[in-house]
PDB file of N, CA and C in Angstrom:
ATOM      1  N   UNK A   1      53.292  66.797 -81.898  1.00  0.00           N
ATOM      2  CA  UNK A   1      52.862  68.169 -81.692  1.00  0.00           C
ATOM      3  C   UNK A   1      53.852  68.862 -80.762  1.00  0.00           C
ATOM      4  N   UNK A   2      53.800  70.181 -80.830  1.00  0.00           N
ATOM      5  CA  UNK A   2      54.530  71.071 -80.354  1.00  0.00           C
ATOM      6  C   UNK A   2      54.187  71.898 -79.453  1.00  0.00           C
ATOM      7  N   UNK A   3      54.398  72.255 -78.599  1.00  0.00           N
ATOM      8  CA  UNK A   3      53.115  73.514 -77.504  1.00  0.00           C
ATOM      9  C   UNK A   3      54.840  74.559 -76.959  1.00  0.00           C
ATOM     10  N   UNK A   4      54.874  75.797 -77.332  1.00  0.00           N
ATOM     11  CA  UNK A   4      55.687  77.163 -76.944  1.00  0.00           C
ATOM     12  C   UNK A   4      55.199  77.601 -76.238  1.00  0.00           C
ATOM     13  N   UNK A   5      55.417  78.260 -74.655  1.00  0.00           N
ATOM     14  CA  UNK A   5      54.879  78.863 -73.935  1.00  0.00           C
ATOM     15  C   UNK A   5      55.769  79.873 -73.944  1.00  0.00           C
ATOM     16  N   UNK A   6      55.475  81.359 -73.866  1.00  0.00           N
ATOM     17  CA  UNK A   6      56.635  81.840 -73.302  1.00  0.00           C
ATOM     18  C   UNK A   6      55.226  83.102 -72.320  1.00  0.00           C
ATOM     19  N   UNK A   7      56.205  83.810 -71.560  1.00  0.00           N
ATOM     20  CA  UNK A   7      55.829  85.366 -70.636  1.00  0.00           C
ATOM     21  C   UNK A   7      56.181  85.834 -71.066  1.00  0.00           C
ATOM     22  N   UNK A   8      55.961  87.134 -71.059  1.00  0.00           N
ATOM     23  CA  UNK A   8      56.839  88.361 -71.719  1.00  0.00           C
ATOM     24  C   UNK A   8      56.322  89.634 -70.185  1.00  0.00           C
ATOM     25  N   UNK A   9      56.201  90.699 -70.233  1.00  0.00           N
ATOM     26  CA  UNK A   9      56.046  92.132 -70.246  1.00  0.00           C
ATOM     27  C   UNK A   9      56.422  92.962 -70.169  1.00  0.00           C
ATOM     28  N   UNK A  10      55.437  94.657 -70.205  1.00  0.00           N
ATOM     29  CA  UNK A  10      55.860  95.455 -70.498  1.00  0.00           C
ATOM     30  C   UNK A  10      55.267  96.704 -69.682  1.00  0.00           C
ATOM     31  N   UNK A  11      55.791  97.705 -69.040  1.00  0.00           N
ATOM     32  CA  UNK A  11      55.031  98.802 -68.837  1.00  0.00           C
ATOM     33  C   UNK A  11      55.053  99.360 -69.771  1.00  0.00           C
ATOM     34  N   UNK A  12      53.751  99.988 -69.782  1.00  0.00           N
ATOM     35  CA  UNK A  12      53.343 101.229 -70.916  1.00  0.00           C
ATOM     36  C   UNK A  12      52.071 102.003 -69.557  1.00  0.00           C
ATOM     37  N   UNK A  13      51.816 103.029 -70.351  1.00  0.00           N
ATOM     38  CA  UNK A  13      50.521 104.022 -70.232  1.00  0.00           C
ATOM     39  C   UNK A  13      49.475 103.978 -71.230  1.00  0.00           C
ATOM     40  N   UNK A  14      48.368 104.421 -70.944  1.00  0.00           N
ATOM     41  CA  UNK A  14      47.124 104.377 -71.670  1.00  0.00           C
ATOM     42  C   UNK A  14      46.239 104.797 -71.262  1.00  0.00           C
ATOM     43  N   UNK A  15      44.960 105.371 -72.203  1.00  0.00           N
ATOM     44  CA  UNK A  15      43.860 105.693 -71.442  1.00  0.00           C
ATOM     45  C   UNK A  15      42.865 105.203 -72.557  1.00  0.00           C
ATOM     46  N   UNK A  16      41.829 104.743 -72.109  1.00  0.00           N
ATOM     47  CA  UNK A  16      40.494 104.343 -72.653  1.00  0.00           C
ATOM     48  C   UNK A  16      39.521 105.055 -73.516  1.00  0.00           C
ATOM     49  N   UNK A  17      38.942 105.311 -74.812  1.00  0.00           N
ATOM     50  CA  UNK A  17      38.295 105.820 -74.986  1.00  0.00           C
ATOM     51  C   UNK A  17      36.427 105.092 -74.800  1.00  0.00           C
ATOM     52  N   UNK A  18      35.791 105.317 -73.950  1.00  0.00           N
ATOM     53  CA  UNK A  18      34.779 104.939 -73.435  1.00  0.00           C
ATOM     54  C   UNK A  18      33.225 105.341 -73.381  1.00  0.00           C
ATOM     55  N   UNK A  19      32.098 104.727 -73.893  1.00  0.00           N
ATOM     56  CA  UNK A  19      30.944 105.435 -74.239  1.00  0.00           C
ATOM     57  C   UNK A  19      30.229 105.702 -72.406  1.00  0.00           C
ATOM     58  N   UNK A  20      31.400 105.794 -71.955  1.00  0.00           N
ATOM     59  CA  UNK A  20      30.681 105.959 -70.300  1.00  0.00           C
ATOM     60  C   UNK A  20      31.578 106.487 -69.140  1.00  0.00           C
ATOM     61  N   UNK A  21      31.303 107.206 -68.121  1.00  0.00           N
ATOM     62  CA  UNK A  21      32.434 107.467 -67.108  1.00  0.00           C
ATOM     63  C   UNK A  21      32.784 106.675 -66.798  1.00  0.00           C
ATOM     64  N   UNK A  22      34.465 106.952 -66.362  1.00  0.00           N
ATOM     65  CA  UNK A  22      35.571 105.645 -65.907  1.00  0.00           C
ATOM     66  C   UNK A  22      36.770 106.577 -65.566  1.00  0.00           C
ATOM     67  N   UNK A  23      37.227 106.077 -64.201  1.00  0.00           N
ATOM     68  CA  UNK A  23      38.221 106.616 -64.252  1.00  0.00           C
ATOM     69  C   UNK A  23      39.443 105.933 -64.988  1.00  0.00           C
ATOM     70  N   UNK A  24      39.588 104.938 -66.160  1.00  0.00           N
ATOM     71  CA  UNK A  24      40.115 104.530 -66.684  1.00  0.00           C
ATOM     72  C   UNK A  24      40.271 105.396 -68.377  1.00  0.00           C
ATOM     73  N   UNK A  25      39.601 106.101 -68.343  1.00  0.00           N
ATOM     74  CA  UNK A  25      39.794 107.548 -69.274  1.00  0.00           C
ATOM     75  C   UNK A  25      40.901 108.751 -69.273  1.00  0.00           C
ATOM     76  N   UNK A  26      41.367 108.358 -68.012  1.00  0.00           N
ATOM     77  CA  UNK A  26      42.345 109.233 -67.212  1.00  0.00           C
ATOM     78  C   UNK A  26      43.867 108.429 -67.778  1.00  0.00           C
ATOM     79  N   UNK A  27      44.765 108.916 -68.083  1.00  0.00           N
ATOM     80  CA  UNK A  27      46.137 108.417 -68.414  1.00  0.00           C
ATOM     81  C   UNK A  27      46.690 107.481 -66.973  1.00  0.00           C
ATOM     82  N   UNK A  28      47.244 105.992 -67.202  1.00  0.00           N
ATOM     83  CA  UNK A  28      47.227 105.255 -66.122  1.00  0.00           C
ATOM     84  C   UNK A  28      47.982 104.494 -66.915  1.00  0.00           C
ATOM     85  N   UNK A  29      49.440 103.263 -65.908  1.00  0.00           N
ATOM     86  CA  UNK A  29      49.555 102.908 -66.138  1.00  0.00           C
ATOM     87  C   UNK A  29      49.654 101.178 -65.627  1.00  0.00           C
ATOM     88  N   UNK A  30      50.417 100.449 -66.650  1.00  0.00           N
ATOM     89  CA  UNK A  30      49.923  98.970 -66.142  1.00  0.00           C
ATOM     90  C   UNK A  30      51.428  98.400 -66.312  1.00  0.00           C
ATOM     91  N   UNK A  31      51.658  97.359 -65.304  1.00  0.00           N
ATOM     92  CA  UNK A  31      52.742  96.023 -65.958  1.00  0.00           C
ATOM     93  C   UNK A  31      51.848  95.188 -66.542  1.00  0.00           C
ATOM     94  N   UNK A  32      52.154  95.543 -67.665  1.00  0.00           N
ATOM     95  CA  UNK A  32      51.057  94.429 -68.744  1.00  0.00           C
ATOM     96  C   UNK A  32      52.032  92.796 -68.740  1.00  0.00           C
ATOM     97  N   UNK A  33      51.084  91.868 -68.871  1.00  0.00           N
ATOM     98  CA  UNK A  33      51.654  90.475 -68.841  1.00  0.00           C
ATOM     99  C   UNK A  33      51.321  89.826 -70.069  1.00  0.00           C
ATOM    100  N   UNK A  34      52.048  89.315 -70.975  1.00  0.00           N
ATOM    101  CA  UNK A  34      51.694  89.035 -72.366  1.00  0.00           C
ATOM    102  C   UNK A  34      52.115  87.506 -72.187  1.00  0.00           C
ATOM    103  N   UNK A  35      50.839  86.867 -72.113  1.00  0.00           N
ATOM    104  CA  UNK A  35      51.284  84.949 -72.396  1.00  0.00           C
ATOM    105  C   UNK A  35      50.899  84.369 -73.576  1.00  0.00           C
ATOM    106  N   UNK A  36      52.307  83.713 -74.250  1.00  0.00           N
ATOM    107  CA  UNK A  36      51.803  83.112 -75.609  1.00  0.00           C
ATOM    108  C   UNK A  36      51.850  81.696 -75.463  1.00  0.00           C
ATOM    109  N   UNK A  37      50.901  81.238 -76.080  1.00  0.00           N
ATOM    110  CA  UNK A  37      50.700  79.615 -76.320  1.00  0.00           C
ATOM    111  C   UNK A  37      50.686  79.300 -77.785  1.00  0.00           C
ATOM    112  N   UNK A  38      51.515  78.558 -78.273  1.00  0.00           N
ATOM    113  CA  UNK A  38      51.033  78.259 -80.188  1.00  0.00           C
ATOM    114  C   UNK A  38      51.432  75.953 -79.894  1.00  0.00           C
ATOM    115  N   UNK A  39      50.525  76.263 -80.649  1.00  0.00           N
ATOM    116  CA  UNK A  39      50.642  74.653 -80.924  1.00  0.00           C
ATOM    117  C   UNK A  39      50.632  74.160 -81.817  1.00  0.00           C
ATOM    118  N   UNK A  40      51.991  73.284 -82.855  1.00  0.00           N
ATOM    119  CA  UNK A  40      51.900  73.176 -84.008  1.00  0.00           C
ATOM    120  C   UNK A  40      52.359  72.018 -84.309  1.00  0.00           C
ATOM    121  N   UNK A  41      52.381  71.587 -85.241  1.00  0.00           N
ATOM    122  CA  UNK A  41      52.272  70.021 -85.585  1.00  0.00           C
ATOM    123  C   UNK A  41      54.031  69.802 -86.589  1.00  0.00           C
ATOM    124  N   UNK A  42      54.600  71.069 -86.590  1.00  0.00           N
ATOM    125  CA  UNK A  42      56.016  71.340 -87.524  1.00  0.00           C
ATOM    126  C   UNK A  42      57.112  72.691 -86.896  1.00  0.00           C
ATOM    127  N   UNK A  43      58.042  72.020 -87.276  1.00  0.00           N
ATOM    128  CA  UNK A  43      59.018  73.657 -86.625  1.00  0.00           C
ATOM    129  C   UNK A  43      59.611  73.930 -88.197  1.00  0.00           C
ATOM    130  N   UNK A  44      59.828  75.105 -87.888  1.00  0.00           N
ATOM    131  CA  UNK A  44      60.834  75.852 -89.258  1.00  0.00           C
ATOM    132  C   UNK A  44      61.970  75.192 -89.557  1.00  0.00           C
ATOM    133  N   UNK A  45      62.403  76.007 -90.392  1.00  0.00           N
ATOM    134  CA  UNK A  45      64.061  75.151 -91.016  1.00  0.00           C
ATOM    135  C   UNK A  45      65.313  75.371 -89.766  1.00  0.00           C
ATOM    136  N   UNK A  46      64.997  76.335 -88.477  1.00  0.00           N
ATOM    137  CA  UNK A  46      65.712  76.124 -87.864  1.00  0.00           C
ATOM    138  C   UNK A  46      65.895  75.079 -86.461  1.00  0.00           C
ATOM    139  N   UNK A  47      64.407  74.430 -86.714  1.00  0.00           N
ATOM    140  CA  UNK A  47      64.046  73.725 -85.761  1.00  0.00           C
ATOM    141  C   UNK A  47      63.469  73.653 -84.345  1.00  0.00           C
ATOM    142  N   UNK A  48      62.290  75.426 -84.619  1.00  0.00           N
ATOM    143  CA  UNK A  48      62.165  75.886 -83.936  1.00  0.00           C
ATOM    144  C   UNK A  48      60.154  75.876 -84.547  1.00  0.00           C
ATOM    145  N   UNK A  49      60.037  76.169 -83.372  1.00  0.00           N
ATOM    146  CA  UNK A  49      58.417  76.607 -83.091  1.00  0.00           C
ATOM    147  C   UNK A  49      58.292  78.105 -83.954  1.00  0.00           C
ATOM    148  N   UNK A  50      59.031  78.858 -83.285  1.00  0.00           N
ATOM    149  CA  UNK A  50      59.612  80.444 -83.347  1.00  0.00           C
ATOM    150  C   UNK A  50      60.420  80.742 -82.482  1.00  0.00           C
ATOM    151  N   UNK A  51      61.683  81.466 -82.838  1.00  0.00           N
ATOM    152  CA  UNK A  51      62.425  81.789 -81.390  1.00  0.00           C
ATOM    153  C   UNK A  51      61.846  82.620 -80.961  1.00  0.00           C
ATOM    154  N   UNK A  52      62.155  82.261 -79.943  1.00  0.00           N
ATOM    155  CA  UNK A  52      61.113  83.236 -78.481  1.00  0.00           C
ATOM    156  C   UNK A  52      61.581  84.420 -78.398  1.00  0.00           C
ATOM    157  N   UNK A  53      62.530  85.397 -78.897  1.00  0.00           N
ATOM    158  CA  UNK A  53      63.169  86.582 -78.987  1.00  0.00           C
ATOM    159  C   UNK A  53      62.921  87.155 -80.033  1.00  0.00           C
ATOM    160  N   UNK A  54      61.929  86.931 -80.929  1.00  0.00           N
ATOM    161  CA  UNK A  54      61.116  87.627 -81.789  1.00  0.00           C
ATOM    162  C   UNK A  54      60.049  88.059 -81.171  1.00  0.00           C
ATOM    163  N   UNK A  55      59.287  87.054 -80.324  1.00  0.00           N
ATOM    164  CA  UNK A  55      57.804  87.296 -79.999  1.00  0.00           C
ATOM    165  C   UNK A  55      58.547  88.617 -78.287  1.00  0.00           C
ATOM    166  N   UNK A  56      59.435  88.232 -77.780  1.00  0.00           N
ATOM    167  CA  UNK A  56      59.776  88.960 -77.087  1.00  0.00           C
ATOM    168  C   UNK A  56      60.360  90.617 -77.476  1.00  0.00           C
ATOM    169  N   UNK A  57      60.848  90.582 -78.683  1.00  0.00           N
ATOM    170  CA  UNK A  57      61.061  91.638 -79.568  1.00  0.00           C
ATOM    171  C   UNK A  57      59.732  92.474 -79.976  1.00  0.00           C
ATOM    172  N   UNK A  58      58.920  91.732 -80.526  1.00  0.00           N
ATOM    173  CA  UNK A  58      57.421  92.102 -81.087  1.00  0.00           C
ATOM    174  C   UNK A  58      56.555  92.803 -79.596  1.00  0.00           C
ATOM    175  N   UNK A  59      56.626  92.388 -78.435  1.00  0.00           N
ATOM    176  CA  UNK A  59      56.402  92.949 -77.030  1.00  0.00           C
ATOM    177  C   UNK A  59      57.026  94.167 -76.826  1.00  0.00           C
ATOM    178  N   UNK A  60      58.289  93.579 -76.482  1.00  0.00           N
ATOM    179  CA  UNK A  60      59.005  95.054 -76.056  1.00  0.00           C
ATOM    180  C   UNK A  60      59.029  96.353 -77.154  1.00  0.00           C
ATOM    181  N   UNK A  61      58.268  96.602 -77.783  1.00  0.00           N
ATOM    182  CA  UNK A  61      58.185  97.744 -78.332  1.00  0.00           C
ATOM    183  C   UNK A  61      57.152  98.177 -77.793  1.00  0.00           C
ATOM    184  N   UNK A  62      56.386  98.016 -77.029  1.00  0.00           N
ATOM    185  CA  UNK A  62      55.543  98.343 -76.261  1.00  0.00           C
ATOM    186  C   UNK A  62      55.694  99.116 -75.074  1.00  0.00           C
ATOM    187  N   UNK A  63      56.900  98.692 -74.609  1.00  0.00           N
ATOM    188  CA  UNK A  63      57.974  98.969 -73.411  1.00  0.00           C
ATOM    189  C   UNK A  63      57.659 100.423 -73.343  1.00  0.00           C
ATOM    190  N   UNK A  64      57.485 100.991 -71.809  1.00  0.00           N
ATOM    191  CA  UNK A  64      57.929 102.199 -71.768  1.00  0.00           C
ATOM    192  C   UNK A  64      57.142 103.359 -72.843  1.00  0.00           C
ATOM    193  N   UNK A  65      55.692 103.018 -72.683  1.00  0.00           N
ATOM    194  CA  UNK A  65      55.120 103.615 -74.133  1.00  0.00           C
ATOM    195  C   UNK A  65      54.049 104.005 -74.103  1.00  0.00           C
ATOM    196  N   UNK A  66      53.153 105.354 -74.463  1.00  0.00           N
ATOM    197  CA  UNK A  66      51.947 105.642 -74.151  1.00  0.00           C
ATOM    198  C   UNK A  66      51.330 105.265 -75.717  1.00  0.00           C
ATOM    199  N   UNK A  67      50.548 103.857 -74.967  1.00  0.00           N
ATOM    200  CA  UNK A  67      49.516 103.176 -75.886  1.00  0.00           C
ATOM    201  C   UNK A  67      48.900 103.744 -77.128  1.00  0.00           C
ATOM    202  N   UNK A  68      48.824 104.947 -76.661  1.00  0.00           N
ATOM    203  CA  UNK A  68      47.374 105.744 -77.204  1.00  0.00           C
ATOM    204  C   UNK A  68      48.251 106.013 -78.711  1.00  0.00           C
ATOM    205  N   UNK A  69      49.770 106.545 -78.458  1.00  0.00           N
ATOM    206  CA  UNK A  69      50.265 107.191 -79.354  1.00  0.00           C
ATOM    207  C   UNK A  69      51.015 106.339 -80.381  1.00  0.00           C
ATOM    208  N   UNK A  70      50.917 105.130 -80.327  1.00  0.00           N
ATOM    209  CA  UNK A  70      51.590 103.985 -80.836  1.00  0.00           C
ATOM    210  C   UNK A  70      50.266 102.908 -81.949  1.00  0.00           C
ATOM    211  N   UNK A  71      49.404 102.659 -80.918  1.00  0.00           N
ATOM    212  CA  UNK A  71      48.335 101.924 -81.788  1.00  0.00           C
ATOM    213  C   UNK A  71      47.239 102.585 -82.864  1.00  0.00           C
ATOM    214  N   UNK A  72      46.712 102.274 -83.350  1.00  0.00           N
ATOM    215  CA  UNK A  72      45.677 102.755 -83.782  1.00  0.00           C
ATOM    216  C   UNK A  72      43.860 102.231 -83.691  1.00  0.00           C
ATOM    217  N   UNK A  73      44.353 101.826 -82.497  1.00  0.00           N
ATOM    218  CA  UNK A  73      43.123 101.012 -81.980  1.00  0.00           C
ATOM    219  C   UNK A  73      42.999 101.875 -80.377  1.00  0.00           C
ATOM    220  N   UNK A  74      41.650 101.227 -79.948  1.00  0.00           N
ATOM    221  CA  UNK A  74      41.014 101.760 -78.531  1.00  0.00           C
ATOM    222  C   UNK A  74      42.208 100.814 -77.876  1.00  0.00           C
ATOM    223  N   UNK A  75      43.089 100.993 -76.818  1.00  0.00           N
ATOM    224  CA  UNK A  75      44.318 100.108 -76.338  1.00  0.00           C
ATOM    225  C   UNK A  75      43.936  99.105 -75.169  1.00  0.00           C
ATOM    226  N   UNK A  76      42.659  98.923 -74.997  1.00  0.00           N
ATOM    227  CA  UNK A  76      42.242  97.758 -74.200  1.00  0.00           C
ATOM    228  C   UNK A  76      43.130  96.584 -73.930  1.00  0.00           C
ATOM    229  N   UNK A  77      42.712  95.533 -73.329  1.00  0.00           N
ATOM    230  CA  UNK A  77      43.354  94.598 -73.043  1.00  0.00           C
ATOM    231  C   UNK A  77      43.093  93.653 -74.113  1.00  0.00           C
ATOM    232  N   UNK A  78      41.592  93.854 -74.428  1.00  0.00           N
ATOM    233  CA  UNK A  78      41.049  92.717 -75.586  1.00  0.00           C
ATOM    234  C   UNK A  78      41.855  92.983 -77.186  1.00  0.00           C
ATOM    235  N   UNK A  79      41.574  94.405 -77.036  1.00  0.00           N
ATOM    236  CA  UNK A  79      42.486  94.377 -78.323  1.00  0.00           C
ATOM    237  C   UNK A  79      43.631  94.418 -78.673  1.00  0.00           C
ATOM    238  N   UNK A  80      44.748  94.614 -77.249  1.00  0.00           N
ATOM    239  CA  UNK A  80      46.535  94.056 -77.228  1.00  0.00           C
ATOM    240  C   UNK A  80      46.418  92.830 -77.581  1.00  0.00           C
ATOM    241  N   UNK A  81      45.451  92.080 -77.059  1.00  0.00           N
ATOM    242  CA  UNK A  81      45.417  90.551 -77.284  1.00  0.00           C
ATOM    243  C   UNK A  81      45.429  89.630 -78.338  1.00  0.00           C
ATOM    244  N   UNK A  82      44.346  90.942 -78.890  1.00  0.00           N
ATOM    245  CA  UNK A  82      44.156  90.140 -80.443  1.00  0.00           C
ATOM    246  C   UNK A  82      44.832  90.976 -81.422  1.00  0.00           C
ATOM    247  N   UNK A  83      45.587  91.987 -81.117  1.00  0.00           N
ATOM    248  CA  UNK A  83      46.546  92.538 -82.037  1.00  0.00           C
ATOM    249  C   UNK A  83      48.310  91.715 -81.648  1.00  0.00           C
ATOM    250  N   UNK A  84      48.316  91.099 -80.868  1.00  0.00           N
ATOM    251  CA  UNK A  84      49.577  90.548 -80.361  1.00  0.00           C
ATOM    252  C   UNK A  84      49.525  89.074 -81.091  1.00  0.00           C
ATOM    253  N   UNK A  85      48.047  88.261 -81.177  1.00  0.00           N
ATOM    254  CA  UNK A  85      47.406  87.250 -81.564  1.00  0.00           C
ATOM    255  C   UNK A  85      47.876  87.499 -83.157  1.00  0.00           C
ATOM    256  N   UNK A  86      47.668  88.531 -83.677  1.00  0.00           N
ATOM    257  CA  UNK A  86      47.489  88.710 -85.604  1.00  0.00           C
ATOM    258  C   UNK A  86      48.946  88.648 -85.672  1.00  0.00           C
ATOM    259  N   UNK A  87      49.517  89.091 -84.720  1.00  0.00           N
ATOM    260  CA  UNK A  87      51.435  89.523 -85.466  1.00  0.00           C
ATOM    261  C   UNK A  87      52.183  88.040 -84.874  1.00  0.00           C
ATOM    262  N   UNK A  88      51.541  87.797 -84.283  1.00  0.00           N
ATOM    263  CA  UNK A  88      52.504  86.344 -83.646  1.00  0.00           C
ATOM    264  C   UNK A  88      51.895  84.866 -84.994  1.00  0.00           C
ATOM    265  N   UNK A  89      50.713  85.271 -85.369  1.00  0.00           N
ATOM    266  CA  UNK A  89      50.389  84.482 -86.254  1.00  0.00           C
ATOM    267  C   UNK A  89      51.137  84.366 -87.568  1.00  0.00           C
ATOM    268  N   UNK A  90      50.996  85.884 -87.902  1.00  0.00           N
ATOM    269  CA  UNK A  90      52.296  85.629 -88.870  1.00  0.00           C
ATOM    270  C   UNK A  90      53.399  85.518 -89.007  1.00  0.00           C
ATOM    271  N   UNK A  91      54.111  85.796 -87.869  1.00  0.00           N
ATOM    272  CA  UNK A  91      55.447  85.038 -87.719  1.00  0.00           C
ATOM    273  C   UNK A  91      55.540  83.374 -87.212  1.00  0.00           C
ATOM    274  N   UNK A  92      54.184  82.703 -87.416  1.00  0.00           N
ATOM    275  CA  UNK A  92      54.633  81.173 -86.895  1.00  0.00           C
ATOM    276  C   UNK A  92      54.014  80.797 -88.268  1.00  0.00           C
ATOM    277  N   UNK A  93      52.894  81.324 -88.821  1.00  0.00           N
ATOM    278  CA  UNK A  93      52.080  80.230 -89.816  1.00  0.00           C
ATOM    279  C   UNK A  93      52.923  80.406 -91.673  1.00  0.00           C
ATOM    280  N   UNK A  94      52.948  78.893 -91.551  1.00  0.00           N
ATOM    281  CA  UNK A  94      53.763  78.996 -92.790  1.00  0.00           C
ATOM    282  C   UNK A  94      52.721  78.095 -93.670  1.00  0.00           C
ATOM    283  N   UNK A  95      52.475  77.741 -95.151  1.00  0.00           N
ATOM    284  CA  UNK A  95      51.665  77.193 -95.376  1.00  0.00           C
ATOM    285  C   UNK A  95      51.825  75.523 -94.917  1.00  0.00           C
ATOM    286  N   UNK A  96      50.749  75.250 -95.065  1.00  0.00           N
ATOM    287  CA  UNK A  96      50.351  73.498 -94.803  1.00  0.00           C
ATOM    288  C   UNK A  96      50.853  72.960 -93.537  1.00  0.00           C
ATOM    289  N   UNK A  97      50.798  73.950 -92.326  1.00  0.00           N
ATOM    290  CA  UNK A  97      51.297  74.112 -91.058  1.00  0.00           C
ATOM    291  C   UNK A  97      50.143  74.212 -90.256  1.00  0.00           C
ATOM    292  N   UNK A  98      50.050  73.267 -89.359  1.00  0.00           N
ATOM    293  CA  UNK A  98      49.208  73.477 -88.362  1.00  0.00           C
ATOM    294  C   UNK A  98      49.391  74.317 -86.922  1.00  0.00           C
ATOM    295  N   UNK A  99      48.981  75.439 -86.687  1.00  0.00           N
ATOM    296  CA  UNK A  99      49.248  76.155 -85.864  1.00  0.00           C
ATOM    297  C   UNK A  99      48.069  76.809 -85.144  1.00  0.00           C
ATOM    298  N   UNK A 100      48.027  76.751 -83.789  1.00  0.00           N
ATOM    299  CA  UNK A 100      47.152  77.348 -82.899  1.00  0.00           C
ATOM    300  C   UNK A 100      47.828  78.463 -82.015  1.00  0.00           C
ATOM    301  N   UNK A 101      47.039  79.311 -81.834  1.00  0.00           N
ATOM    302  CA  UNK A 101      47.607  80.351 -81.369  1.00  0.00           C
ATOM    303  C   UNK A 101      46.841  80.545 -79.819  1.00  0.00           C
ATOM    304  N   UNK A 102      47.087  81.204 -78.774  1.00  0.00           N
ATOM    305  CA  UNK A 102      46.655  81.395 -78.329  1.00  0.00           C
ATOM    306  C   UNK A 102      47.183  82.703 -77.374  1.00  0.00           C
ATOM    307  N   UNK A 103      46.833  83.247 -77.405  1.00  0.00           N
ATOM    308  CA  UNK A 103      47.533  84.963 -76.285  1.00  0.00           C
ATOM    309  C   UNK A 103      46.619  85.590 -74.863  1.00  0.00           C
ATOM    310  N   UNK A 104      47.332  85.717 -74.209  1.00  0.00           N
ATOM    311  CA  UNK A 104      46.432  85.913 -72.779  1.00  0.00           C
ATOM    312  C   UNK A 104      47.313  87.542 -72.452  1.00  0.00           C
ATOM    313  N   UNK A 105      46.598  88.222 -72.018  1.00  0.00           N
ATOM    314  CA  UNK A 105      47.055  90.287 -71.489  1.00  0.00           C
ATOM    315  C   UNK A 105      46.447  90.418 -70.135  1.00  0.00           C
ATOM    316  N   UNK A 106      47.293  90.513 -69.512  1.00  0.00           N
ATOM    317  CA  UNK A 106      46.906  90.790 -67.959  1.00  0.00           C
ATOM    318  C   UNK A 106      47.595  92.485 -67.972  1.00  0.00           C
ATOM    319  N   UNK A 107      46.381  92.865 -67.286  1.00  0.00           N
ATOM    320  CA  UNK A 107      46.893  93.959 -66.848  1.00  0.00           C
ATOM    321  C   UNK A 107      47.450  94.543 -65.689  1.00  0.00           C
ATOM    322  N   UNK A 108      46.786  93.608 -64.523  1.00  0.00           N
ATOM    323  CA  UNK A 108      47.078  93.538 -63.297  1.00  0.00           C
ATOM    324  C   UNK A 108      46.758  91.769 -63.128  1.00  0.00           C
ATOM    325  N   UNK A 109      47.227  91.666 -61.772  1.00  0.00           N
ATOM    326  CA  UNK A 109      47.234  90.073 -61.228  1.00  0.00           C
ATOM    327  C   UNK A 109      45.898  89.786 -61.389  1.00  0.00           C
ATOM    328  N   UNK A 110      45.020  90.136 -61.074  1.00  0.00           N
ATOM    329  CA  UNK A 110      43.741  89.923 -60.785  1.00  0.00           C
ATOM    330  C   UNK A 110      42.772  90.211 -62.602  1.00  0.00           C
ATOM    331  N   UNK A 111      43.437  90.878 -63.680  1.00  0.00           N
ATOM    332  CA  UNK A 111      42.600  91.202 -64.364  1.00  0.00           C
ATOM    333  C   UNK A 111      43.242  90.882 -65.720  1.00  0.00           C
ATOM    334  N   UNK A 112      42.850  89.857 -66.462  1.00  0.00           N
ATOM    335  CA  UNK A 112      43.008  89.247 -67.658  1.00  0.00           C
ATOM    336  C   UNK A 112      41.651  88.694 -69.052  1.00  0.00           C
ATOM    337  N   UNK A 113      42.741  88.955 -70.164  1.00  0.00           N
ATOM    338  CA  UNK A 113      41.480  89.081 -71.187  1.00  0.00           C
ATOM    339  C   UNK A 113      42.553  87.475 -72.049  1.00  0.00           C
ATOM    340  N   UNK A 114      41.947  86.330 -72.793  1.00  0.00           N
ATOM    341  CA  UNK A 114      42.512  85.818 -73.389  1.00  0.00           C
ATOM    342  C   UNK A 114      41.717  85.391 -74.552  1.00  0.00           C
ATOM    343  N   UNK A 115      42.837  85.511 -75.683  1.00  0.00           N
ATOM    344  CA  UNK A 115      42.239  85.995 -77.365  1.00  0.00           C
ATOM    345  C   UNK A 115      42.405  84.444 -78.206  1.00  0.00           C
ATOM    346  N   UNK A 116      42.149  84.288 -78.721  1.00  0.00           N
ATOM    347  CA  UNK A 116      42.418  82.923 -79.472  1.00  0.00           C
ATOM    348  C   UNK A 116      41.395  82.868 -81.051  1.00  0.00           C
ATOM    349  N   UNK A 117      41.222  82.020 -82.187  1.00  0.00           N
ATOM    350  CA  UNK A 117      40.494  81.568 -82.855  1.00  0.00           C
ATOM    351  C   UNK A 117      40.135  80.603 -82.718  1.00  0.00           C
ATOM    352  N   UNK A 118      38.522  80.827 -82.587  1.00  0.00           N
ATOM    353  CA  UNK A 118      37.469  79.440 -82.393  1.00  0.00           C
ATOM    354  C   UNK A 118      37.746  78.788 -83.630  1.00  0.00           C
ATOM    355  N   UNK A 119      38.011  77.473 -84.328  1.00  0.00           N
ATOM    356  CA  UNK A 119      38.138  76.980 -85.592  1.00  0.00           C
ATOM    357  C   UNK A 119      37.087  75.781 -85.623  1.00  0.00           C
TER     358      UNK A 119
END
């Protein structure tokens, strides 16, 4: 087996759309922290997990970016997570490949959401 760790991040801006007051509704921004974990039982034809400068590529477009105007989702932490989770999946899972994914989004030191599939 195989286990890839890498860090990544990114500043961006964002604001929340929320069924409640918050001052997190207000345009704000974060050093977002993007941690990937995949665990797989095979590497590609180059002998790799994934190079890590894809999944770092797939991040930095994030860079420098107001959330709101880029996604098409509410830009939470839960759902960077599991939208970072869907695109990293398909760049590792190839068929008859065992692969676990796992993605963690901090927004600050203190405040993290981590996304994975229960199987």
């Amino acid at each position: 087996m195989y286990k890839l760790n890498l860090k990544h991040h990114f500043s961006a801006a964002h604001h929340l759309k929320l069924d409640y007051e918050s001052p997190c509704q207000k345009v704000h921004g974060h050093r977002w922290e993007v941690e990937v974990e995949i665990i797989t039982n095979m590497l590609n034809v180059n002998g790799m997990v994934i190079d890590f400068q894809r999944i770092k590529e797939l991040i930095d477009r994030f860079d420098h970016q107001d959330l709101n105007k880029i996604v098409e989702f509410n830009p939470t932490a839960e759902n960077l997570a599991q939208y970072f989770h869907e695109k990293i999946g398909i760049m590792v899972n190839r068929k008859e490949v065992y692969a676990e994914t796992k993605v963690i989004v901090s927004e600050s030191p203190d405040a993290s959401i981590t996304y994975y599939e229960d199987e």
